[in-house]
PDB file of N, CA and C in Angstrom:
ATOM      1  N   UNK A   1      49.329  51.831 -14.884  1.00  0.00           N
ATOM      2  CA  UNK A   1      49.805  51.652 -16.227  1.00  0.00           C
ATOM      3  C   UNK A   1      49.770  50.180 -16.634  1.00  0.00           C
ATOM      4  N   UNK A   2      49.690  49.452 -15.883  1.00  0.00           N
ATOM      5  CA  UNK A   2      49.768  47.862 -15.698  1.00  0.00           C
ATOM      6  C   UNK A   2      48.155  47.407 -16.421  1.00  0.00           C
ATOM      7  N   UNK A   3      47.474  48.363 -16.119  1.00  0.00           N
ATOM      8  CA  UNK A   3      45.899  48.010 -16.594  1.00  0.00           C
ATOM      9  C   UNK A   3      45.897  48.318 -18.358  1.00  0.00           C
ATOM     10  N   UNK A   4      46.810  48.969 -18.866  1.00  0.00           N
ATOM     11  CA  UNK A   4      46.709  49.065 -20.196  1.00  0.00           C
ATOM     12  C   UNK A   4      47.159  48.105 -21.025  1.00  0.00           C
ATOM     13  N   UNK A   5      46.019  47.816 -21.978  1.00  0.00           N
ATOM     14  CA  UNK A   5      46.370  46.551 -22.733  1.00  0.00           C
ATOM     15  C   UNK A   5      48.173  47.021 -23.519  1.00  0.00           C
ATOM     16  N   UNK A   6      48.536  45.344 -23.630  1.00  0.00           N
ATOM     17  CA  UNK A   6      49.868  45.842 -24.870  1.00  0.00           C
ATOM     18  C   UNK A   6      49.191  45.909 -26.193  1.00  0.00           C
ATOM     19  N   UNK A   7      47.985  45.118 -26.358  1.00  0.00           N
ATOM     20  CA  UNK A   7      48.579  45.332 -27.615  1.00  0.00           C
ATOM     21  C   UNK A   7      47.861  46.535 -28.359  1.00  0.00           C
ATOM     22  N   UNK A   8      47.337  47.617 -27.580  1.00  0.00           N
ATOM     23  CA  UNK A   8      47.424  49.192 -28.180  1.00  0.00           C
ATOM     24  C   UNK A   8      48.706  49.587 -28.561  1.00  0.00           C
ATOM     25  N   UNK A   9      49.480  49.217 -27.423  1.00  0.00           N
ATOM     26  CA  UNK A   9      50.639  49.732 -27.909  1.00  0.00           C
ATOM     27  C   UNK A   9      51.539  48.879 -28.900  1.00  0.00           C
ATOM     28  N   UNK A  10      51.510  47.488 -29.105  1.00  0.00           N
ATOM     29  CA  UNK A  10      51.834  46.918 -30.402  1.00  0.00           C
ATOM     30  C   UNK A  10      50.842  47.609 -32.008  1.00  0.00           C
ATOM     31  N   UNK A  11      49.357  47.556 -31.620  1.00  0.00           N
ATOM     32  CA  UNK A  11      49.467  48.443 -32.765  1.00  0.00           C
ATOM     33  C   UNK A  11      50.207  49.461 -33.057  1.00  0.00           C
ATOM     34  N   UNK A  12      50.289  50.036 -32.163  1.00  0.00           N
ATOM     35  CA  UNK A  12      50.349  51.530 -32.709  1.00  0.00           C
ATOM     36  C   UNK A  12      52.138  51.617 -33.227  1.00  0.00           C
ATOM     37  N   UNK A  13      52.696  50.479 -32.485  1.00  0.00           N
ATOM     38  CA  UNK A  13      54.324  50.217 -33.392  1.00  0.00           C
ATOM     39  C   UNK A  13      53.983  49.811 -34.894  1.00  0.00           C
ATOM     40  N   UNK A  14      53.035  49.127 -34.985  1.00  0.00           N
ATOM     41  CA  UNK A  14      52.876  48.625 -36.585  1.00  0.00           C
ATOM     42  C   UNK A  14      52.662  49.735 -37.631  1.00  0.00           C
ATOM     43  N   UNK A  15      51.999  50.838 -36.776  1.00  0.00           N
ATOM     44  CA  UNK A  15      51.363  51.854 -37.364  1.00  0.00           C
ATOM     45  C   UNK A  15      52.170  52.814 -37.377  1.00  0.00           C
ATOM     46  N   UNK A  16      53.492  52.428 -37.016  1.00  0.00           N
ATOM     47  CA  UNK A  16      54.693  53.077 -37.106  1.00  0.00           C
ATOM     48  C   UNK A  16      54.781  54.820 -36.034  1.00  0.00           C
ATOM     49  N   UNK A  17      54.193  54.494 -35.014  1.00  0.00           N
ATOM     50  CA  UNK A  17      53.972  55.340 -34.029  1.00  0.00           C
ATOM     51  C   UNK A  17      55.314  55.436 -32.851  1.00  0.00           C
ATOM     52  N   UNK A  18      55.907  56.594 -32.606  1.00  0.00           N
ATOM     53  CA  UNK A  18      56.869  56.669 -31.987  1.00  0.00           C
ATOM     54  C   UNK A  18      56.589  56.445 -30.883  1.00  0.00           C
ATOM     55  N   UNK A  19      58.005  56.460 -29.814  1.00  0.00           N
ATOM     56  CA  UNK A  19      57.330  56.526 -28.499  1.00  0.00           C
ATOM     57  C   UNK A  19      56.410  57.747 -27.944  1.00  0.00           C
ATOM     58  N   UNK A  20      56.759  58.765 -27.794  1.00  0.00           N
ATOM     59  CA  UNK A  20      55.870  59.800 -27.547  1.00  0.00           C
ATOM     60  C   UNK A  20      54.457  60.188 -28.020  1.00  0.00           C
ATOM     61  N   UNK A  21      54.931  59.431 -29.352  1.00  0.00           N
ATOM     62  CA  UNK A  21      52.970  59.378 -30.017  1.00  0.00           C
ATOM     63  C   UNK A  21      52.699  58.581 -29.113  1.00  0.00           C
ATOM     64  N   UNK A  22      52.826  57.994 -28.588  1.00  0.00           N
ATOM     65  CA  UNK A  22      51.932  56.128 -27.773  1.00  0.00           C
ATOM     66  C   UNK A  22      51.998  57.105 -26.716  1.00  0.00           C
ATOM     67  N   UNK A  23      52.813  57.776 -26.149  1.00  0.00           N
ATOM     68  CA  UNK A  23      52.491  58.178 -24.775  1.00  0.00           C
ATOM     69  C   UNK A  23      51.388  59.222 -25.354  1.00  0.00           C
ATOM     70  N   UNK A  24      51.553  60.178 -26.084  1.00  0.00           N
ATOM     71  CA  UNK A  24      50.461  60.971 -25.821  1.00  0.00           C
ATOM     72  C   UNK A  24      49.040  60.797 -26.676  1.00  0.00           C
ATOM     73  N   UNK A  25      49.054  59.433 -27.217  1.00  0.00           N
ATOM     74  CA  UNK A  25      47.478  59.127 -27.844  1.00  0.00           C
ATOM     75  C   UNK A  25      47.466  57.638 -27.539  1.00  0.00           C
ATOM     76  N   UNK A  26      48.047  57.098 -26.279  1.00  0.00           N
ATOM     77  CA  UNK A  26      47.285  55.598 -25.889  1.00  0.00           C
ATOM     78  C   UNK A  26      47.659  55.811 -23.979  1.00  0.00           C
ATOM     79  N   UNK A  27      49.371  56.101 -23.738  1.00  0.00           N
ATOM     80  CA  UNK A  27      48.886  56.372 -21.962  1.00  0.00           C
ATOM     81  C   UNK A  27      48.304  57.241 -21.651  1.00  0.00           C
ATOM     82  N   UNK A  28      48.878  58.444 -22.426  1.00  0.00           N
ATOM     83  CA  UNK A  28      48.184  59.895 -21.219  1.00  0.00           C
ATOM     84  C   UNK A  28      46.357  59.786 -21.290  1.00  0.00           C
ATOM     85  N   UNK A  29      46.112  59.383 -23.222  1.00  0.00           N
ATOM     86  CA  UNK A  29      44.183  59.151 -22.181  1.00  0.00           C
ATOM     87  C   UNK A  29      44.104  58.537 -21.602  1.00  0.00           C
ATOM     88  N   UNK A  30      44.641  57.217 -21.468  1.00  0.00           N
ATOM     89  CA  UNK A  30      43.859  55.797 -20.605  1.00  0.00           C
ATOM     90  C   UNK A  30      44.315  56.015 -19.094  1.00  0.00           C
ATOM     91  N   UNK A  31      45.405  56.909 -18.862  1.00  0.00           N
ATOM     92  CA  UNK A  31      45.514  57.253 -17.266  1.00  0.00           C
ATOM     93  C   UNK A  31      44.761  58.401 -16.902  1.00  0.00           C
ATOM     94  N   UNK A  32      43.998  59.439 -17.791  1.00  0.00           N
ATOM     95  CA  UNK A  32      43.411  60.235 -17.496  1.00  0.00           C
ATOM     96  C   UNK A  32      42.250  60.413 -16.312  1.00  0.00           C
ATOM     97  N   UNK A  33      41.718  59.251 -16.416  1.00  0.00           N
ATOM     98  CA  UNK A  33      40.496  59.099 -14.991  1.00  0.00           C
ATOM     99  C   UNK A  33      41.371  58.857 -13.909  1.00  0.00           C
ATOM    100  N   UNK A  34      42.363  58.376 -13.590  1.00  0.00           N
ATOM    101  CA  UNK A  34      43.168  58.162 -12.405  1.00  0.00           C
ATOM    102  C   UNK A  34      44.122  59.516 -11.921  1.00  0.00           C
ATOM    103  N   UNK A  35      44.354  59.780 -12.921  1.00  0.00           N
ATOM    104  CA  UNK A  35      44.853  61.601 -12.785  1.00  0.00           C
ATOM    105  C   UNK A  35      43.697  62.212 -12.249  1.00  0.00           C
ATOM    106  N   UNK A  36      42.741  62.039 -12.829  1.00  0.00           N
ATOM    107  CA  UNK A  36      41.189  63.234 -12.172  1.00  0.00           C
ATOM    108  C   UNK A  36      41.181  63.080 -11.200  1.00  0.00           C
ATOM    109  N   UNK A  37      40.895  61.446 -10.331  1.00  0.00           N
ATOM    110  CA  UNK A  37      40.165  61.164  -8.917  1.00  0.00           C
ATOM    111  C   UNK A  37      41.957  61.544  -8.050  1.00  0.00           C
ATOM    112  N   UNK A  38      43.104  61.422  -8.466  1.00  0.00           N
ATOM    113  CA  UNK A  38      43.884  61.600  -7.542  1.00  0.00           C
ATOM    114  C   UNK A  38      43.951  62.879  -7.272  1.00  0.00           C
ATOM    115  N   UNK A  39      43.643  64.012  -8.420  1.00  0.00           N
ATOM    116  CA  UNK A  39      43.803  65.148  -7.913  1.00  0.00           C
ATOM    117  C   UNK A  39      42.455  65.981  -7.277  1.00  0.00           C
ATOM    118  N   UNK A  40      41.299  65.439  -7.536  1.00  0.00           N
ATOM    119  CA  UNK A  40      40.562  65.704  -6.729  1.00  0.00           C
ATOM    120  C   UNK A  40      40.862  65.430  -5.399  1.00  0.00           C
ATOM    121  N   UNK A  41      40.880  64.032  -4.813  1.00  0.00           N
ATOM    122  CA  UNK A  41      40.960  63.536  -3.722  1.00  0.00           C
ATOM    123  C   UNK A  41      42.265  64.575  -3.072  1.00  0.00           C
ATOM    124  N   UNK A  42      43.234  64.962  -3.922  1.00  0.00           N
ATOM    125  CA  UNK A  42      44.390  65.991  -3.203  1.00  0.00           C
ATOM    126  C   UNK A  42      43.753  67.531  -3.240  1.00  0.00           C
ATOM    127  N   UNK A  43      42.948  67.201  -3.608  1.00  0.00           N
ATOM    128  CA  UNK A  43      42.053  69.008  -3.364  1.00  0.00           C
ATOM    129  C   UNK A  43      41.450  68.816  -2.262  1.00  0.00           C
ATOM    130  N   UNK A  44      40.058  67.712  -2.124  1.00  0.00           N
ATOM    131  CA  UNK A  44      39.423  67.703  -0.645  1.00  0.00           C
ATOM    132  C   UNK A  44      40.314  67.807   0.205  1.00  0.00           C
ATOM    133  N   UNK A  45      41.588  67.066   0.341  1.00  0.00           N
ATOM    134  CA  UNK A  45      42.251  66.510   1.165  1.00  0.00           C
ATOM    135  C   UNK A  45      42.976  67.953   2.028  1.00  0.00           C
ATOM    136  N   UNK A  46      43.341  68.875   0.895  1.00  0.00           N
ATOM    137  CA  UNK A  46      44.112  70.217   1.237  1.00  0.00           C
ATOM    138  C   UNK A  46      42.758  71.126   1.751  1.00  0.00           C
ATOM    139  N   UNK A  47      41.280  70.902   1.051  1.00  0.00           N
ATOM    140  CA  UNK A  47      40.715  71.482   1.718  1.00  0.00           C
ATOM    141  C   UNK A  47      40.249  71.621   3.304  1.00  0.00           C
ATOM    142  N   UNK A  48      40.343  70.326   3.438  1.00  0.00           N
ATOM    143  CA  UNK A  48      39.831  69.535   5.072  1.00  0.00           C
ATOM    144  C   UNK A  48      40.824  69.795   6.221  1.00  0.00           C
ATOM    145  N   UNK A  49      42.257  70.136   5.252  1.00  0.00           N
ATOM    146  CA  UNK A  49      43.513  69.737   6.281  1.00  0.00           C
ATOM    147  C   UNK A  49      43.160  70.304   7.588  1.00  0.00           C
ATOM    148  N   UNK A  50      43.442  69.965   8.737  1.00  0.00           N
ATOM    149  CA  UNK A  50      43.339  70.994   9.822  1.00  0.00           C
ATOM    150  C   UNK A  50      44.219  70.857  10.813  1.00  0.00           C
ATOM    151  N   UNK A  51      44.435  69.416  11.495  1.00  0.00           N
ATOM    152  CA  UNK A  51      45.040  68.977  12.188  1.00  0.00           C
ATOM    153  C   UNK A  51      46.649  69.331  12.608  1.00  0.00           C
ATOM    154  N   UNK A  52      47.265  68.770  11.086  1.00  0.00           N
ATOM    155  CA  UNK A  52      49.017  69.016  11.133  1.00  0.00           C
ATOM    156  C   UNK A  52      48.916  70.815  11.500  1.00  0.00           C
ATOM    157  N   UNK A  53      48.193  71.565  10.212  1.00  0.00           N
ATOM    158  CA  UNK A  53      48.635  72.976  10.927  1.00  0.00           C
ATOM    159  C   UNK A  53      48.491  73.589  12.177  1.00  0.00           C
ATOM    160  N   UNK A  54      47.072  73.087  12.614  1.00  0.00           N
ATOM    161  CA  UNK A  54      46.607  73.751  13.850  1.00  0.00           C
ATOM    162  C   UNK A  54      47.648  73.617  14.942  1.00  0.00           C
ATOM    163  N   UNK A  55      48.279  72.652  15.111  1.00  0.00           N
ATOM    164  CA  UNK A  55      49.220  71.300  15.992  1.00  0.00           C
ATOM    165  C   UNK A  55      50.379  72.063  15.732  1.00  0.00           C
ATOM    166  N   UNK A  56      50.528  72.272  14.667  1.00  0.00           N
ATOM    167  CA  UNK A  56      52.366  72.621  14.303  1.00  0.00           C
ATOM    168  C   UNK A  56      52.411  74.322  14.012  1.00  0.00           C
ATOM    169  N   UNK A  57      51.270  74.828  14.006  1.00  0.00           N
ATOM    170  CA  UNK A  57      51.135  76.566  14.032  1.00  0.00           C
ATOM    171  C   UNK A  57      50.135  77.216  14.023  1.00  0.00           C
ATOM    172  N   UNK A  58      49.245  77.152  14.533  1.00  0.00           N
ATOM    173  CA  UNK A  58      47.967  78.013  14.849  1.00  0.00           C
ATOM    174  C   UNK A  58      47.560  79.044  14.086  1.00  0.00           C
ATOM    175  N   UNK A  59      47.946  78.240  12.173  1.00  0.00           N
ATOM    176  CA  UNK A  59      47.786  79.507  11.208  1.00  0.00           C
ATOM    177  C   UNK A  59      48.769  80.098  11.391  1.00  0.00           C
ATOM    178  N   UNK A  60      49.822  80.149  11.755  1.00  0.00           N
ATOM    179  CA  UNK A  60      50.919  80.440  10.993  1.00  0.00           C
ATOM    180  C   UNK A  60      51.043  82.137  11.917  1.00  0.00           C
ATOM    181  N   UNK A  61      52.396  82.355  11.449  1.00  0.00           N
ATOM    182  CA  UNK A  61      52.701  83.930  11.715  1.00  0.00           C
ATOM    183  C   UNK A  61      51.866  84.299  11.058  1.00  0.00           C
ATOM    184  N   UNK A  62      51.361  85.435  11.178  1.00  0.00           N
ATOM    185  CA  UNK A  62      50.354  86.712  10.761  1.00  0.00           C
ATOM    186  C   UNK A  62      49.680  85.983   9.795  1.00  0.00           C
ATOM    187  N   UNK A  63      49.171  84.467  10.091  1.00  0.00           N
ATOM    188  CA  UNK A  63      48.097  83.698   9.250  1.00  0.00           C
ATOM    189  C   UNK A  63      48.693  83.404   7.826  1.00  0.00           C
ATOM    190  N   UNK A  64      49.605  82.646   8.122  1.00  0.00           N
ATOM    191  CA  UNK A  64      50.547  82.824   6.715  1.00  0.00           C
ATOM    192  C   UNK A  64      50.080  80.980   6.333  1.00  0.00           C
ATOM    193  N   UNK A  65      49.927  80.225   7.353  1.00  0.00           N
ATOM    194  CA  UNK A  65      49.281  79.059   7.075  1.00  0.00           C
ATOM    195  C   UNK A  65      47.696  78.594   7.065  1.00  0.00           C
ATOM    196  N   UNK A  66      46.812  79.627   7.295  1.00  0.00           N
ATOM    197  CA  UNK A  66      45.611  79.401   7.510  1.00  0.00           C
ATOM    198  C   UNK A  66      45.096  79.257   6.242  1.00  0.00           C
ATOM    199  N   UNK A  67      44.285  77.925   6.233  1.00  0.00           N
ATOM    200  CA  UNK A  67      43.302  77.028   5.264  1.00  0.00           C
ATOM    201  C   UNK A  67      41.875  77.639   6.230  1.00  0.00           C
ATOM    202  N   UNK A  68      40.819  77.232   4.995  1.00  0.00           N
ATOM    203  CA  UNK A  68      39.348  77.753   5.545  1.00  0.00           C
ATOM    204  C   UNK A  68      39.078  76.520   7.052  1.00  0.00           C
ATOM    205  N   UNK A  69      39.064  75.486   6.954  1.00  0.00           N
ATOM    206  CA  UNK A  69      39.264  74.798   8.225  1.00  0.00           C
ATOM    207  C   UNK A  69      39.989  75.298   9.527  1.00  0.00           C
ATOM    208  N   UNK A  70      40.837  76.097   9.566  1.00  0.00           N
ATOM    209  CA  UNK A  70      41.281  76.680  10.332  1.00  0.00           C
ATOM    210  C   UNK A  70      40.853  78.147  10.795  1.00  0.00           C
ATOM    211  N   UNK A  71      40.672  78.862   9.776  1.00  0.00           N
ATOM    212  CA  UNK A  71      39.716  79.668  10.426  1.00  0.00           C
ATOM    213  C   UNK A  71      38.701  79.272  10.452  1.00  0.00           C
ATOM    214  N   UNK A  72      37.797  78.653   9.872  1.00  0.00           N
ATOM    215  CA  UNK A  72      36.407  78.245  10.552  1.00  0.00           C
ATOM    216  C   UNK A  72      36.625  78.199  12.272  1.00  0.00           C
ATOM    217  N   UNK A  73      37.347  76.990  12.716  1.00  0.00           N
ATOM    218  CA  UNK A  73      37.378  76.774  13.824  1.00  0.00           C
ATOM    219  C   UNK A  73      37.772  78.449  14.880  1.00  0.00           C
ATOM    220  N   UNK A  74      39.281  78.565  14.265  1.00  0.00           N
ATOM    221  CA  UNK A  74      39.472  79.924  15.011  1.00  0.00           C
ATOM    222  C   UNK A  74      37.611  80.598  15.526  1.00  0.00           C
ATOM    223  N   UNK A  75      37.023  81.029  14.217  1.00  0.00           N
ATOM    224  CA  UNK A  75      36.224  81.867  14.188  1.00  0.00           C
ATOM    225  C   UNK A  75      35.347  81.278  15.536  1.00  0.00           C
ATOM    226  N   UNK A  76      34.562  80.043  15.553  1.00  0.00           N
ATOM    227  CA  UNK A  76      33.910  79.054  15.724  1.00  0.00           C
ATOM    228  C   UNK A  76      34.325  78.853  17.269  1.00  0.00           C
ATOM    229  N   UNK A  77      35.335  78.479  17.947  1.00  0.00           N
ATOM    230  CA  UNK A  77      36.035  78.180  19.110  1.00  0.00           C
ATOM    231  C   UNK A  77      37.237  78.977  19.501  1.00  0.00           C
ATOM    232  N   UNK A  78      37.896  79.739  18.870  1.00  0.00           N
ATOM    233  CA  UNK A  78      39.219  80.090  19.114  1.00  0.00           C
ATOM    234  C   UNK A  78      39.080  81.401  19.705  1.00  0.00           C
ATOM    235  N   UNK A  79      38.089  82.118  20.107  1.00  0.00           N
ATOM    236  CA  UNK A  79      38.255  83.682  20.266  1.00  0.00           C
ATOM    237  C   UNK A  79      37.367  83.663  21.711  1.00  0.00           C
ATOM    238  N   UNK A  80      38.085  84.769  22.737  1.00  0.00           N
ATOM    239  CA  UNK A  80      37.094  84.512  23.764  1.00  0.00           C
ATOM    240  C   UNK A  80      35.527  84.773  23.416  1.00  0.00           C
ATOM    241  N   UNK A  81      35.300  85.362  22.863  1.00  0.00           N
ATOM    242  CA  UNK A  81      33.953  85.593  22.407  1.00  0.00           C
ATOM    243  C   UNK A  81      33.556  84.554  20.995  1.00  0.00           C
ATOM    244  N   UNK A  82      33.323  83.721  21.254  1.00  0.00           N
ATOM    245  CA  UNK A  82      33.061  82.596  20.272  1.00  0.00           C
ATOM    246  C   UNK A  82      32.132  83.479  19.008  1.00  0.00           C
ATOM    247  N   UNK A  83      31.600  83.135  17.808  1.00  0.00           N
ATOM    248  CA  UNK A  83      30.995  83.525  16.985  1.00  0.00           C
ATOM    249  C   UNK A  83      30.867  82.629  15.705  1.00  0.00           C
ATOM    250  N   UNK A  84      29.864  81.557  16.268  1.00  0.00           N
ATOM    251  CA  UNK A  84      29.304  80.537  15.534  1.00  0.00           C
ATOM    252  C   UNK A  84      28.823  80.231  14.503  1.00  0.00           C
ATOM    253  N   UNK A  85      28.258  81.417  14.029  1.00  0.00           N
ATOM    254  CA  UNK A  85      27.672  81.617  12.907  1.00  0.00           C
ATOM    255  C   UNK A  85      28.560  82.272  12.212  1.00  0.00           C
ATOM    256  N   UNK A  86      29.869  82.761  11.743  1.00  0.00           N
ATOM    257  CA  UNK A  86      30.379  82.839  11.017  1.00  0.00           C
ATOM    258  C   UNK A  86      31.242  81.624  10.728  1.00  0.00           C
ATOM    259  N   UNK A  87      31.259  81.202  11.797  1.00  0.00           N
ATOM    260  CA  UNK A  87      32.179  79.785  11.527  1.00  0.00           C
ATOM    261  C   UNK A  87      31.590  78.899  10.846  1.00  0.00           C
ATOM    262  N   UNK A  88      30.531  78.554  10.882  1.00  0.00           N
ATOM    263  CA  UNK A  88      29.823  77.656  10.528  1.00  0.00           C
ATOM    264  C   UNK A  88      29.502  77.854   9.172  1.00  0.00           C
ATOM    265  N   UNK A  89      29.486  79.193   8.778  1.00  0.00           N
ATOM    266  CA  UNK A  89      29.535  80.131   7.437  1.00  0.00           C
ATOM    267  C   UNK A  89      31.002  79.553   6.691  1.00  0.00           C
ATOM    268  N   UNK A  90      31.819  79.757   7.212  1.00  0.00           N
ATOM    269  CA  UNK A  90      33.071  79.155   6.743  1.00  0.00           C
ATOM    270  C   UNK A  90      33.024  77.792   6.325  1.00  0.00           C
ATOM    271  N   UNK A  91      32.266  76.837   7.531  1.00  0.00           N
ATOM    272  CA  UNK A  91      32.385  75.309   7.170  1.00  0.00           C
ATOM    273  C   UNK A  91      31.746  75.484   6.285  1.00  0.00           C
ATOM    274  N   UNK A  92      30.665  75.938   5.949  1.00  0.00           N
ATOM    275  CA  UNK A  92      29.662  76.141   4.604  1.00  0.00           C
ATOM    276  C   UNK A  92      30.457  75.764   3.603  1.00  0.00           C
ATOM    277  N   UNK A  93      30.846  76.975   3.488  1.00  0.00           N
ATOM    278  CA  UNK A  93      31.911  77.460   2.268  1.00  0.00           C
ATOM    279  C   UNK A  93      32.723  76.187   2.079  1.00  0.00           C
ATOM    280  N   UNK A  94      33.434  75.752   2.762  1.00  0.00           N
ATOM    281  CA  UNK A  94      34.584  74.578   2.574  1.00  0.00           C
ATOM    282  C   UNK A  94      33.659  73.203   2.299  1.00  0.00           C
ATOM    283  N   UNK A  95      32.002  72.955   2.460  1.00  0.00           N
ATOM    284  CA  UNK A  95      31.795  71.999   1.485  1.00  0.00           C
ATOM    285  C   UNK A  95      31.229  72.261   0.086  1.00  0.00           C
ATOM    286  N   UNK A  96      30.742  73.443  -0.051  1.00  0.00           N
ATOM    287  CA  UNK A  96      30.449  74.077  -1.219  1.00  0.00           C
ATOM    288  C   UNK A  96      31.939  73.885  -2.052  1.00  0.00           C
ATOM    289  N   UNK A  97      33.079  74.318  -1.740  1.00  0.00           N
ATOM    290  CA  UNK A  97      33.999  74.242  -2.471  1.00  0.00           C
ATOM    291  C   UNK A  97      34.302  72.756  -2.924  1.00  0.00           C
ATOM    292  N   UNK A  98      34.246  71.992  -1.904  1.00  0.00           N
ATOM    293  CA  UNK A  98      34.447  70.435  -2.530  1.00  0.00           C
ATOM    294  C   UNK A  98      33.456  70.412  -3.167  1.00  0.00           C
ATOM    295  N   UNK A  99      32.310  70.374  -2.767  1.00  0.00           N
ATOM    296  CA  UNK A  99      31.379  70.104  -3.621  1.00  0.00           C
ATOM    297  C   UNK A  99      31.672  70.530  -5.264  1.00  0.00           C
ATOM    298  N   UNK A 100      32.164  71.281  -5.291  1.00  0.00           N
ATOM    299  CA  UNK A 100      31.856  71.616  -6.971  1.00  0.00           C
ATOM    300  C   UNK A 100      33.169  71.566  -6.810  1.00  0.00           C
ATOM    301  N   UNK A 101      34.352  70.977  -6.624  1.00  0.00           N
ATOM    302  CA  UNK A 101      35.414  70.444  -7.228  1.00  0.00           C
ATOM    303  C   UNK A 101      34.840  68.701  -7.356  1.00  0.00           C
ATOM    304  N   UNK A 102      33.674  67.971  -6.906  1.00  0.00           N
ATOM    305  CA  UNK A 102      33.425  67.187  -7.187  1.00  0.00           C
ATOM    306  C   UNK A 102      32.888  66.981  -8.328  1.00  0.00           C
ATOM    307  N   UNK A 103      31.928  68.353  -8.328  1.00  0.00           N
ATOM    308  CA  UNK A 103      31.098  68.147  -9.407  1.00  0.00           C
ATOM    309  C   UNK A 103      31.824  68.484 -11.338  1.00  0.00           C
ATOM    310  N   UNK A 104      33.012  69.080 -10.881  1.00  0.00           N
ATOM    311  CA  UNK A 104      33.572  69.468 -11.991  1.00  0.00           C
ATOM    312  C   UNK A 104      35.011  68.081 -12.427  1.00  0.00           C
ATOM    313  N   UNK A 105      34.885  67.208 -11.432  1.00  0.00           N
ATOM    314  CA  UNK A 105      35.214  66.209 -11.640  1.00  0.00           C
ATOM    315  C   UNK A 105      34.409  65.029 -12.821  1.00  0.00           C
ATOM    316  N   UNK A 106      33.051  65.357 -12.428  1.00  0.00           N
ATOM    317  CA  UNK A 106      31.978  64.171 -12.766  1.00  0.00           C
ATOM    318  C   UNK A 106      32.260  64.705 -13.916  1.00  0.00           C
ATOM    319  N   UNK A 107      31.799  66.350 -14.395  1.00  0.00           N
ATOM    320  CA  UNK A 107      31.918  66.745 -15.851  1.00  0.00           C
ATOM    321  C   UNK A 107      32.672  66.389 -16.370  1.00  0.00           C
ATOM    322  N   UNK A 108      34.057  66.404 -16.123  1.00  0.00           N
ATOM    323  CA  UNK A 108      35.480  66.414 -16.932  1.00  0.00           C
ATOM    324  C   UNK A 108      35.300  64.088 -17.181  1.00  0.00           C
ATOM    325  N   UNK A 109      34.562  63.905 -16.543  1.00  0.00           N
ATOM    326  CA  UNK A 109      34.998  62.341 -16.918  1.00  0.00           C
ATOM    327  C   UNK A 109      33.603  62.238 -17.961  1.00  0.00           C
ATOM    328  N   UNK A 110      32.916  63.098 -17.919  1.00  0.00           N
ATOM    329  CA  UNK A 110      31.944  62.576 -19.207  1.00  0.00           C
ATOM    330  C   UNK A 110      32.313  62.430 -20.818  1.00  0.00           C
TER     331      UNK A 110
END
């Protein structure tokens, strides 16, 4: 918020603009690209997770915590009979999904 000029917001007092007008037609756009990349980056981030759950519950009772990273692996390493190719089907899937939460990022900032 520090990056926004004042004196948008001195106009927009001259122009006899309340507070809430200034918030919602000078901060909420100009923070808008920093809202996008943080909540993207908290989408990959939930997509990738693997570690804390695997560590703290192995997917959970009756898979009540399992993210696609986690079963990938399950699928992938976790079963005596390994089955690689679905796992790997899974990792698929989990960059396809970032992927086009990236790409619907790029759109939304055009």
């Amino acid at each position: 918020m520090q990056a926004i000029p004042a004196h948008l917001y001195e106009a927009a007092a001259l122009d006899g603009a309340t507070g809430r007008q200034q918030f919602w037609r000078i901060t909420f756009p100009l923070l808008r690209p920093v809202s996008l990349i943080t909540l993207l980056l908290g989408l990959v981030y939930t997509l990738k997770v693997f570690d804390i759950i695997w560590i703290m519950t192995r997917g959970g009772p009756n898979g009540a915590s399992t993210t696609l990273a986690t079963w990938s692996y399950r699928l992938g390493f976790g079963n005596l009979l390994p089955e690689f190719g679905p796992g790997a089907a899974v990792g698929n899937l989990l960059i396809v999904l970032a992927l086009v939460a990236g790409l619907v990022y790029i759109r939304t900032q055009r």
